[in-house]
N, C-alpha and C. Protein backbone atom coordinates (compact mmCIF):
# COMPACT_ATOMS: atom_id res chain seq x y z
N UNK A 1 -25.53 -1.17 26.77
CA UNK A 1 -26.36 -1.68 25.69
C UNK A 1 -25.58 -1.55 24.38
N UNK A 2 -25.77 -2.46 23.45
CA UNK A 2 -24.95 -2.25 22.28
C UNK A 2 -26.38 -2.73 20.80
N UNK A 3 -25.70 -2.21 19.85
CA UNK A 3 -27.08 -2.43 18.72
C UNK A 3 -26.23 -2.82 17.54
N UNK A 4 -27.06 -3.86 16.89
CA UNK A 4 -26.66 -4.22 16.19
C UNK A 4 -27.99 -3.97 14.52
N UNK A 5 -27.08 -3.83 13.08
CA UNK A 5 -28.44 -3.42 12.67
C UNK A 5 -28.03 -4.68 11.35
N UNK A 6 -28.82 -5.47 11.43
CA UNK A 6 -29.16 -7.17 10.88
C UNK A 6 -29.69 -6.74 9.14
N UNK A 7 -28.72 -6.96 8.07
CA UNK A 7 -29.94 -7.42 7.12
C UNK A 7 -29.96 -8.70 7.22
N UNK A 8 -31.27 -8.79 5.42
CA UNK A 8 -31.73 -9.98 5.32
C UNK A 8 -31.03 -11.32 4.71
N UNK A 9 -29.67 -10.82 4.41
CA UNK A 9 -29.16 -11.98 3.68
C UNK A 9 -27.84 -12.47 4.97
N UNK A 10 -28.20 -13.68 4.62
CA UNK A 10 -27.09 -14.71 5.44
C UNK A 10 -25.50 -14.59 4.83
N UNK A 11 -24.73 -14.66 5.62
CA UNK A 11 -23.25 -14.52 5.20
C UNK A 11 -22.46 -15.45 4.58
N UNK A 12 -21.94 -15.68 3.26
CA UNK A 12 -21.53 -16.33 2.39
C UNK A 12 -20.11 -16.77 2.41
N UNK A 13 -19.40 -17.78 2.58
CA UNK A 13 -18.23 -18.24 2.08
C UNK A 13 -17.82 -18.84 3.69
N UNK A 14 -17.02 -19.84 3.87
CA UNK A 14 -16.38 -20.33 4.59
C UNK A 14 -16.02 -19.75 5.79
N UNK A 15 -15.30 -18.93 5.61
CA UNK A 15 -14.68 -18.15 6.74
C UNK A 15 -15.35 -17.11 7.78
N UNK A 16 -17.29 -16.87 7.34
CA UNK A 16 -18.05 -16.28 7.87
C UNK A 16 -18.60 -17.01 9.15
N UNK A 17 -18.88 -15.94 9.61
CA UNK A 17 -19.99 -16.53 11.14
C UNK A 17 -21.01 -17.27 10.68
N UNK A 18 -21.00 -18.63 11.37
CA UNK A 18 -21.66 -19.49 10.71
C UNK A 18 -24.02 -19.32 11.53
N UNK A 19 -24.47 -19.28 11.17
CA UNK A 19 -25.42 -18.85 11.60
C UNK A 19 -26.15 -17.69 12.24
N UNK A 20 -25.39 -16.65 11.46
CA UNK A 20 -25.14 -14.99 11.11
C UNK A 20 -25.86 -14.76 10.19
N UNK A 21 -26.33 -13.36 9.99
CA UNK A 21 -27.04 -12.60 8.86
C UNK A 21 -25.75 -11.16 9.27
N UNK A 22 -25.57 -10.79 7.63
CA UNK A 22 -25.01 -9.58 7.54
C UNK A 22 -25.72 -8.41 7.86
N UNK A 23 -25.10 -7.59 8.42
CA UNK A 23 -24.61 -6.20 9.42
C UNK A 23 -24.75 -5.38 8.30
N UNK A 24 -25.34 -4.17 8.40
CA UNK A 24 -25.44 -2.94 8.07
C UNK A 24 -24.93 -3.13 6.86
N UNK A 25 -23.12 -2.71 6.67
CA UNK A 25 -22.61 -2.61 6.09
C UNK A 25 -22.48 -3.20 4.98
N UNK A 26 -21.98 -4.61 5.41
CA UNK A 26 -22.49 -6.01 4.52
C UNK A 26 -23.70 -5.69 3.72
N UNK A 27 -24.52 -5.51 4.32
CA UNK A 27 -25.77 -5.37 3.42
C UNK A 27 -26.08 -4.07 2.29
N UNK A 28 -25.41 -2.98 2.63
CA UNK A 28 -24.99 -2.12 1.92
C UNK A 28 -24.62 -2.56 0.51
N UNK A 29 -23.24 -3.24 0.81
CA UNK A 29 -21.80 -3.44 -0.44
C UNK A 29 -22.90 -4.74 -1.46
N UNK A 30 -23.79 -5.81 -0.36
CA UNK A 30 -24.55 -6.67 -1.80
C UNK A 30 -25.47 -5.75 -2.40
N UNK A 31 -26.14 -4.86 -1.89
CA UNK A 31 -27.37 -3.78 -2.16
C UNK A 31 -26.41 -3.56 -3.84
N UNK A 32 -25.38 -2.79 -3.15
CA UNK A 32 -24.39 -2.27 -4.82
C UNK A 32 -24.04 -2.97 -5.75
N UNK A 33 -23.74 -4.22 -5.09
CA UNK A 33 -22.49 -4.84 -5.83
C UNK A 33 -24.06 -5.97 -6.58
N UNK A 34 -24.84 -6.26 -5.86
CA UNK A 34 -25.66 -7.26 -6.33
C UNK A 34 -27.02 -6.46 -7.30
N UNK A 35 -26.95 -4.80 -7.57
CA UNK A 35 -27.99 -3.92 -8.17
C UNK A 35 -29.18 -4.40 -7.92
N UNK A 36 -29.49 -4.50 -6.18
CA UNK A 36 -30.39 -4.69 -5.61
C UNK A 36 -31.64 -3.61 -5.84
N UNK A 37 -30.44 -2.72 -5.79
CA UNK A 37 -31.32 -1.17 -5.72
C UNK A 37 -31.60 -0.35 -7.05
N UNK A 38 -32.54 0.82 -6.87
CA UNK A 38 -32.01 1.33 -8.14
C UNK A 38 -31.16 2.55 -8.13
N UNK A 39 -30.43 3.13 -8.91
CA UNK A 39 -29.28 3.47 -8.76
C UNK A 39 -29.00 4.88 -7.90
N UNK A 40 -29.86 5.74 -7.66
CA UNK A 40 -30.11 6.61 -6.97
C UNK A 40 -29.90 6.59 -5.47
N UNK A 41 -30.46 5.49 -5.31
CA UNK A 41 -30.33 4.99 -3.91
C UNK A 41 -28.97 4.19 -3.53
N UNK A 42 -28.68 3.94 -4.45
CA UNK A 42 -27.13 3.29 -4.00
C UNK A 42 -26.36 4.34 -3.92
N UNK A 43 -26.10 5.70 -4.82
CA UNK A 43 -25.38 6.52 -4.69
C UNK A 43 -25.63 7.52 -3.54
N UNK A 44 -26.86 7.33 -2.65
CA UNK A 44 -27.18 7.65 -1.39
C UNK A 44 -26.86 7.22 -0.31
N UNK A 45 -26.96 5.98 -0.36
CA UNK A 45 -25.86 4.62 0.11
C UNK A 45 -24.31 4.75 0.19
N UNK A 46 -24.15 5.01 -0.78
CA UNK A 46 -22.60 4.61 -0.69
C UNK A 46 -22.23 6.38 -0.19
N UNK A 47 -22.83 7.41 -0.41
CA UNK A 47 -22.37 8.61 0.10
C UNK A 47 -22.42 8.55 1.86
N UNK A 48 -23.06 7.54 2.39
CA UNK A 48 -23.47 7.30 3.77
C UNK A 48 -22.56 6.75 4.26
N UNK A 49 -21.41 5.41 3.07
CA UNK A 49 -20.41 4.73 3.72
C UNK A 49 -19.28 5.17 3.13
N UNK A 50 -19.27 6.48 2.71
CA UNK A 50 -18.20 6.98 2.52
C UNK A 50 -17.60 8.09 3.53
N UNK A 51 -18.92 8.50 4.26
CA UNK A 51 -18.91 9.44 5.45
C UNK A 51 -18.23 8.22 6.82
N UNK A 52 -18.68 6.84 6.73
CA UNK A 52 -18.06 6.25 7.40
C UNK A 52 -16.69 5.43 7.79
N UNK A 53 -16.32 5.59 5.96
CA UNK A 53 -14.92 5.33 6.08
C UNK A 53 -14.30 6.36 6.82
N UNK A 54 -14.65 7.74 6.48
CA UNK A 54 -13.62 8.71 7.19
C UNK A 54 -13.95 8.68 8.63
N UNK A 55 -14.64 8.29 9.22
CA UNK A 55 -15.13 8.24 10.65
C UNK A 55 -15.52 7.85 11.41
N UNK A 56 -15.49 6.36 11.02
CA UNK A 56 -15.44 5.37 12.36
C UNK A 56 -14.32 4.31 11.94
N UNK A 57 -13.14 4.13 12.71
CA UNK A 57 -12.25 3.35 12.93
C UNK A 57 -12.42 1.87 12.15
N UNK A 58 -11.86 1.23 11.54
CA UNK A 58 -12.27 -0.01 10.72
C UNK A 58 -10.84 -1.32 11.08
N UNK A 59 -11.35 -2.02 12.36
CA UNK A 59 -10.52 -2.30 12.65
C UNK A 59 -9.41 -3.76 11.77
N UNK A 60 -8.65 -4.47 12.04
CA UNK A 60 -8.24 -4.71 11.16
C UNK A 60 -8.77 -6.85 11.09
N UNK A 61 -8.78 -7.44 10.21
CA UNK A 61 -9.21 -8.57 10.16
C UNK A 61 -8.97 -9.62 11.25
N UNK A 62 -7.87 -9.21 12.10
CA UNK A 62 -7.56 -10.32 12.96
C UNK A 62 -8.22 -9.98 14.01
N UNK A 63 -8.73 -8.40 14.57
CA UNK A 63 -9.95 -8.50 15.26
C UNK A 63 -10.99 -9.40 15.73
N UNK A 64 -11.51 -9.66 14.38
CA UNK A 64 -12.80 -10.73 14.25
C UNK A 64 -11.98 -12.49 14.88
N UNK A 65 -10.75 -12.46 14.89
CA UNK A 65 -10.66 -13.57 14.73
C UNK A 65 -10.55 -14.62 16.41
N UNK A 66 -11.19 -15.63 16.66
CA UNK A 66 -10.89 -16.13 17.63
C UNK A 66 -10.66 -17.30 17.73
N UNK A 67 -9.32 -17.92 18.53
CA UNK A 67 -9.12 -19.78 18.37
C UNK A 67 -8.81 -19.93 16.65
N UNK A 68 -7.87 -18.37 15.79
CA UNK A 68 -7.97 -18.85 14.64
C UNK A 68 -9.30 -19.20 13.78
N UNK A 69 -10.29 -18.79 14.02
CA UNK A 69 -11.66 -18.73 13.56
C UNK A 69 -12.18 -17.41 13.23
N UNK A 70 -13.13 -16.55 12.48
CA UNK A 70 -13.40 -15.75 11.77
C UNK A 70 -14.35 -15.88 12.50
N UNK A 71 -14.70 -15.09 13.60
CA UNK A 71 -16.40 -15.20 14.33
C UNK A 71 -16.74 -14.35 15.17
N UNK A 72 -15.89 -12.82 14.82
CA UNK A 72 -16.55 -11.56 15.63
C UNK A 72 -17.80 -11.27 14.38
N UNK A 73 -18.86 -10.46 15.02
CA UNK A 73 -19.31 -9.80 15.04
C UNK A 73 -19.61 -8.34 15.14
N UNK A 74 -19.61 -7.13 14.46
CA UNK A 74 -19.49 -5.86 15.11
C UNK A 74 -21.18 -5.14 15.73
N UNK A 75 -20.80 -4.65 17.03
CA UNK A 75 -21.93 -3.43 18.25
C UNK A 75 -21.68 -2.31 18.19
N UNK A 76 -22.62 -1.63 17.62
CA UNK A 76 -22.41 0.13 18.29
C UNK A 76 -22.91 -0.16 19.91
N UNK A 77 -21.85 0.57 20.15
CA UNK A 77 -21.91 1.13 21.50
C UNK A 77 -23.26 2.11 21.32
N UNK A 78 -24.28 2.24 22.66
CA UNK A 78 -25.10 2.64 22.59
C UNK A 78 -24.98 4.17 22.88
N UNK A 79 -24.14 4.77 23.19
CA UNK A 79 -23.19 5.83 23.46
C UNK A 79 -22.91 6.33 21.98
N UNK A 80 -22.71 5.80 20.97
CA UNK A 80 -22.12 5.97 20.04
C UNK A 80 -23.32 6.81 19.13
N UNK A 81 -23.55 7.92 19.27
CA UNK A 81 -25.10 8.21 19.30
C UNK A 81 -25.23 8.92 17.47
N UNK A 82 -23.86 9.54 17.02
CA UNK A 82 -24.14 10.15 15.85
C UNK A 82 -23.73 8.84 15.11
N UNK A 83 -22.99 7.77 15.31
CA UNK A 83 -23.17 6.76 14.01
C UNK A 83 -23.73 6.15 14.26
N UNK A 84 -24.80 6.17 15.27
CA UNK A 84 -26.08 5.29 15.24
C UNK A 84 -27.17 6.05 14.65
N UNK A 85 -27.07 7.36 14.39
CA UNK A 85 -28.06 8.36 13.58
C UNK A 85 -27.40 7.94 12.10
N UNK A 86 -26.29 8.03 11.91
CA UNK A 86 -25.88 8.06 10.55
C UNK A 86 -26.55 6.95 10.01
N UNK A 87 -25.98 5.33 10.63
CA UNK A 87 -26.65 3.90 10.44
C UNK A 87 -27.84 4.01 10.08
N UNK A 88 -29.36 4.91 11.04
CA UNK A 88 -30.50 4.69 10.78
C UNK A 88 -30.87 5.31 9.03
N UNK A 89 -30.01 6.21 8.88
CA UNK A 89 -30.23 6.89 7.47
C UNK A 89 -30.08 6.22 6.55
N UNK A 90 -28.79 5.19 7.15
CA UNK A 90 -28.35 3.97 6.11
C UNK A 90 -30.22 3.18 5.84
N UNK A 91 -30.28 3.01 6.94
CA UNK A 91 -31.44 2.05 7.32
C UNK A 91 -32.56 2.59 6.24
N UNK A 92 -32.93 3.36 6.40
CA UNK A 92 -34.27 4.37 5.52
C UNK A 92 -33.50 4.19 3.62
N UNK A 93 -32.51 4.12 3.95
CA UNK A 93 -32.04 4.31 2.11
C UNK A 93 -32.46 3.13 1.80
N UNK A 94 -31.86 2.00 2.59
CA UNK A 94 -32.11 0.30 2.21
C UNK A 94 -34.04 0.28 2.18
N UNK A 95 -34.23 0.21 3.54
CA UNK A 95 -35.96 0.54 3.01
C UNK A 95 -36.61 0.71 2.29
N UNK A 96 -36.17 2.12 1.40
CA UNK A 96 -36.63 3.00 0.72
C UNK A 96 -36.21 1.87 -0.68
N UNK A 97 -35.21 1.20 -1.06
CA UNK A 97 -35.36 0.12 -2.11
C UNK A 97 -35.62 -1.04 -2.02
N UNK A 98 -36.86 -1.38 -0.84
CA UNK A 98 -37.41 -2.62 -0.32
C UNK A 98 -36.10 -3.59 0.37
N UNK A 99 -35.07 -3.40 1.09
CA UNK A 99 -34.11 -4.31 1.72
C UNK A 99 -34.66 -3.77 3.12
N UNK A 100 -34.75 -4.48 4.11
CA UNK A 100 -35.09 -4.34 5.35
C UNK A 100 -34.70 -4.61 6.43
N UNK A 101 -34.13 -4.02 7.20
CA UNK A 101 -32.70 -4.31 8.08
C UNK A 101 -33.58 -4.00 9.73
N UNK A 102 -33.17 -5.20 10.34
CA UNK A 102 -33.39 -5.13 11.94
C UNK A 102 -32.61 -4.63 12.83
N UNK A 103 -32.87 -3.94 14.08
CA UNK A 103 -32.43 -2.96 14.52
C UNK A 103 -32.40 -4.06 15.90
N UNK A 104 -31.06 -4.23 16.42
CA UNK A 104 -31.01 -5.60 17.69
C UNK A 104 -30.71 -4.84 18.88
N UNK A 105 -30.60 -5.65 19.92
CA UNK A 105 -30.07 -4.81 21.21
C UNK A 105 -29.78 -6.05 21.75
N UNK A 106 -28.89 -5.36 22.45
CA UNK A 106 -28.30 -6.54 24.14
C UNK A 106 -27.10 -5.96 24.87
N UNK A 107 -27.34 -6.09 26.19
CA UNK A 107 -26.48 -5.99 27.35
C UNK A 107 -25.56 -6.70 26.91
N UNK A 108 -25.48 -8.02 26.76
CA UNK A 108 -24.32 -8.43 26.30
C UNK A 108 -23.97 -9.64 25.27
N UNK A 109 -23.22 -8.66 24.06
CA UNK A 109 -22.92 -9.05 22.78
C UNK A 109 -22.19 -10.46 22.58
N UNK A 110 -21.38 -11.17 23.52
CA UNK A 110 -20.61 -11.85 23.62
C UNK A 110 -19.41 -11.69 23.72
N UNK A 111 -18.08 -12.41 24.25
CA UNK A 111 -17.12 -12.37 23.99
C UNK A 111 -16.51 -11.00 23.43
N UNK A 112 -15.96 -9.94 24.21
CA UNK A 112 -15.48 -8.76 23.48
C UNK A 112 -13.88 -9.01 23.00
N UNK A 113 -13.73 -9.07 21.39
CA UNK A 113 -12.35 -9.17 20.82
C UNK A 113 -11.78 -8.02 20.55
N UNK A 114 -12.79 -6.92 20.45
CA UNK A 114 -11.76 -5.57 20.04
C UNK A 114 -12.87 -4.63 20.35
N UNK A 115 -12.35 -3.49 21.17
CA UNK A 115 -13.63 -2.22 21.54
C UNK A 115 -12.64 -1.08 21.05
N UNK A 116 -13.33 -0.23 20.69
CA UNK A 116 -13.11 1.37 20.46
C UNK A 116 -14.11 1.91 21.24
N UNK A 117 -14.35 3.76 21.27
CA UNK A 117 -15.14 5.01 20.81
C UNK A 117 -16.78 4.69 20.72
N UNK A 118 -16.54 3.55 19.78
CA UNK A 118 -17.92 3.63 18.66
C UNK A 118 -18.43 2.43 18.79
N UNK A 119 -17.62 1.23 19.20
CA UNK A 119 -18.37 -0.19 18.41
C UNK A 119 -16.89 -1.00 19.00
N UNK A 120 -17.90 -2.43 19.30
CA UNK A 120 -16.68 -3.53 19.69
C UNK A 120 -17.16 -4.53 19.02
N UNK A 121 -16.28 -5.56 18.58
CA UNK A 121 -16.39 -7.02 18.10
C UNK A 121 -16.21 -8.05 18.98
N UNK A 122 -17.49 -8.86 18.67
CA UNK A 122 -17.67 -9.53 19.94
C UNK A 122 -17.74 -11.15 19.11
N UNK A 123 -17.25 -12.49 20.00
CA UNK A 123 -17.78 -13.75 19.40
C UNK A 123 -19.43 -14.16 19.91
N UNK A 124 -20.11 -13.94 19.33
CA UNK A 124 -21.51 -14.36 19.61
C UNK A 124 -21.69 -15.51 20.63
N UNK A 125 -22.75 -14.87 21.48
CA UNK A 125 -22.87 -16.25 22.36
C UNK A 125 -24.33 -17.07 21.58
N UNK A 126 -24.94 -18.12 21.98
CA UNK A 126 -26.68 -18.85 21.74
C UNK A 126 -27.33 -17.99 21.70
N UNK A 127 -27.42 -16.81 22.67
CA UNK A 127 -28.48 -15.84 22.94
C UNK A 127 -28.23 -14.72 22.24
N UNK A 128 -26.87 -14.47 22.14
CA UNK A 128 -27.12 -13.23 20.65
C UNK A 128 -27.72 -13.11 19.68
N UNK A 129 -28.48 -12.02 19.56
CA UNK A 129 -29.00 -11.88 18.25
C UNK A 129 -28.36 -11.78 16.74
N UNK A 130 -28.00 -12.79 16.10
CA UNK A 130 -27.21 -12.67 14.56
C UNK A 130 -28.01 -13.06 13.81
N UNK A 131 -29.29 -13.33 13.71
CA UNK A 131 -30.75 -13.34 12.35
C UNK A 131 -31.16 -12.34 12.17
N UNK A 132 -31.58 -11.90 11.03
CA UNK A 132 -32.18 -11.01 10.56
C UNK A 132 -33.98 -11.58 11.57
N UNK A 133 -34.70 -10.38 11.84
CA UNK A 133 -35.55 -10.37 12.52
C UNK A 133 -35.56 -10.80 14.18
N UNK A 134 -34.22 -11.10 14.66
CA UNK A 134 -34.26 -11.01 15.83
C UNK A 134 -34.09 -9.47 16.40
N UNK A 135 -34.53 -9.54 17.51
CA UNK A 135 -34.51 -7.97 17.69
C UNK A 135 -34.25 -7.50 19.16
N UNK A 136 -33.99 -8.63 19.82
CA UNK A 136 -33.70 -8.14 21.38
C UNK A 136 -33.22 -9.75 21.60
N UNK A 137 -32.31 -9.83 22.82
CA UNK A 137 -31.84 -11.46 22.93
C UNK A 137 -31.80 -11.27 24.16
N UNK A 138 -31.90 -12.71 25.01
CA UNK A 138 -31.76 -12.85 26.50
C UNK A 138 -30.94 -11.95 27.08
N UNK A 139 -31.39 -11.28 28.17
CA UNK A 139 -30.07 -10.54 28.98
C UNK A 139 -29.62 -11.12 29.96
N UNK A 140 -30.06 -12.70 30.22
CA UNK A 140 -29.32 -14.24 31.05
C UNK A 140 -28.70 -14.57 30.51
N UNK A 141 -27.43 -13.95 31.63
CA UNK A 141 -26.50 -15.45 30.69
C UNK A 141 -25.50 -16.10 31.99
């Protein structure tokens, strides 16, 4: 099983997964960068993805890439059990300044381009979940 945790904003510029909503993280950096939040909570935030720079692997851009296309996606491994605790804390900070992030699941993510430890990047199949408010996707495929 792998989880994926969806915000609400769709992914911007060319080179993004095209019918995607941004990932955790993503949703984090607009929270800051866009003073979604108020400021307390971002510095709660960003103390959450600063614990994650030092500790989960950040792999490198050509990862994502497939056929020369920009269209991984990143899964915690469901195994991956303390940065999926860390993530939910993420989750409660965003909350806690009205941003609201979906919590996904699936057997299988699509296409695996790069796995670690913690989390693999996958190219989305039809049935993956990449919207915000999807929350479980076919396990037919």
């Amino acid at each position: 099983m792998y989880l994926r945790f969806i915000g609400p904003f769709p992914t911007r510029g060319a080179s993004r997964v095209s019918n995607c909503d941004y990932g955790i993280f993503q949703t984090a950096f607009m929270a800051r960068d866009d003073q979604l939040m108020e400021p307390y909570l971002v510095d709660e935030l960003m103390k959450e993805m600063d614990w994650f720079k030092k500790n989960l692997p950040s792999p490198d851009d050509h990862h994502f890439d497939y056929c020369g296309a920009n269209v991984g996606i990143c899964w915690f491994r469901d195994d991956a059990t303390t940065m999926i605790r860390r993530t939910r804390r993420m989750v409660d900070i965003l909350r806690a300044g009205d941003i609201w992030v979906t919590e996904s699941r699936t057997d299988n993510p699509g296409r695996i381009l790069y796995r670690d430890d913690y989390q693999v990047i996958a190219k989305p199949r039809k049935s993956t979940p990449t919207k915000w408010g999807q929350t479980q996707s076919s396990f037919r495929h």
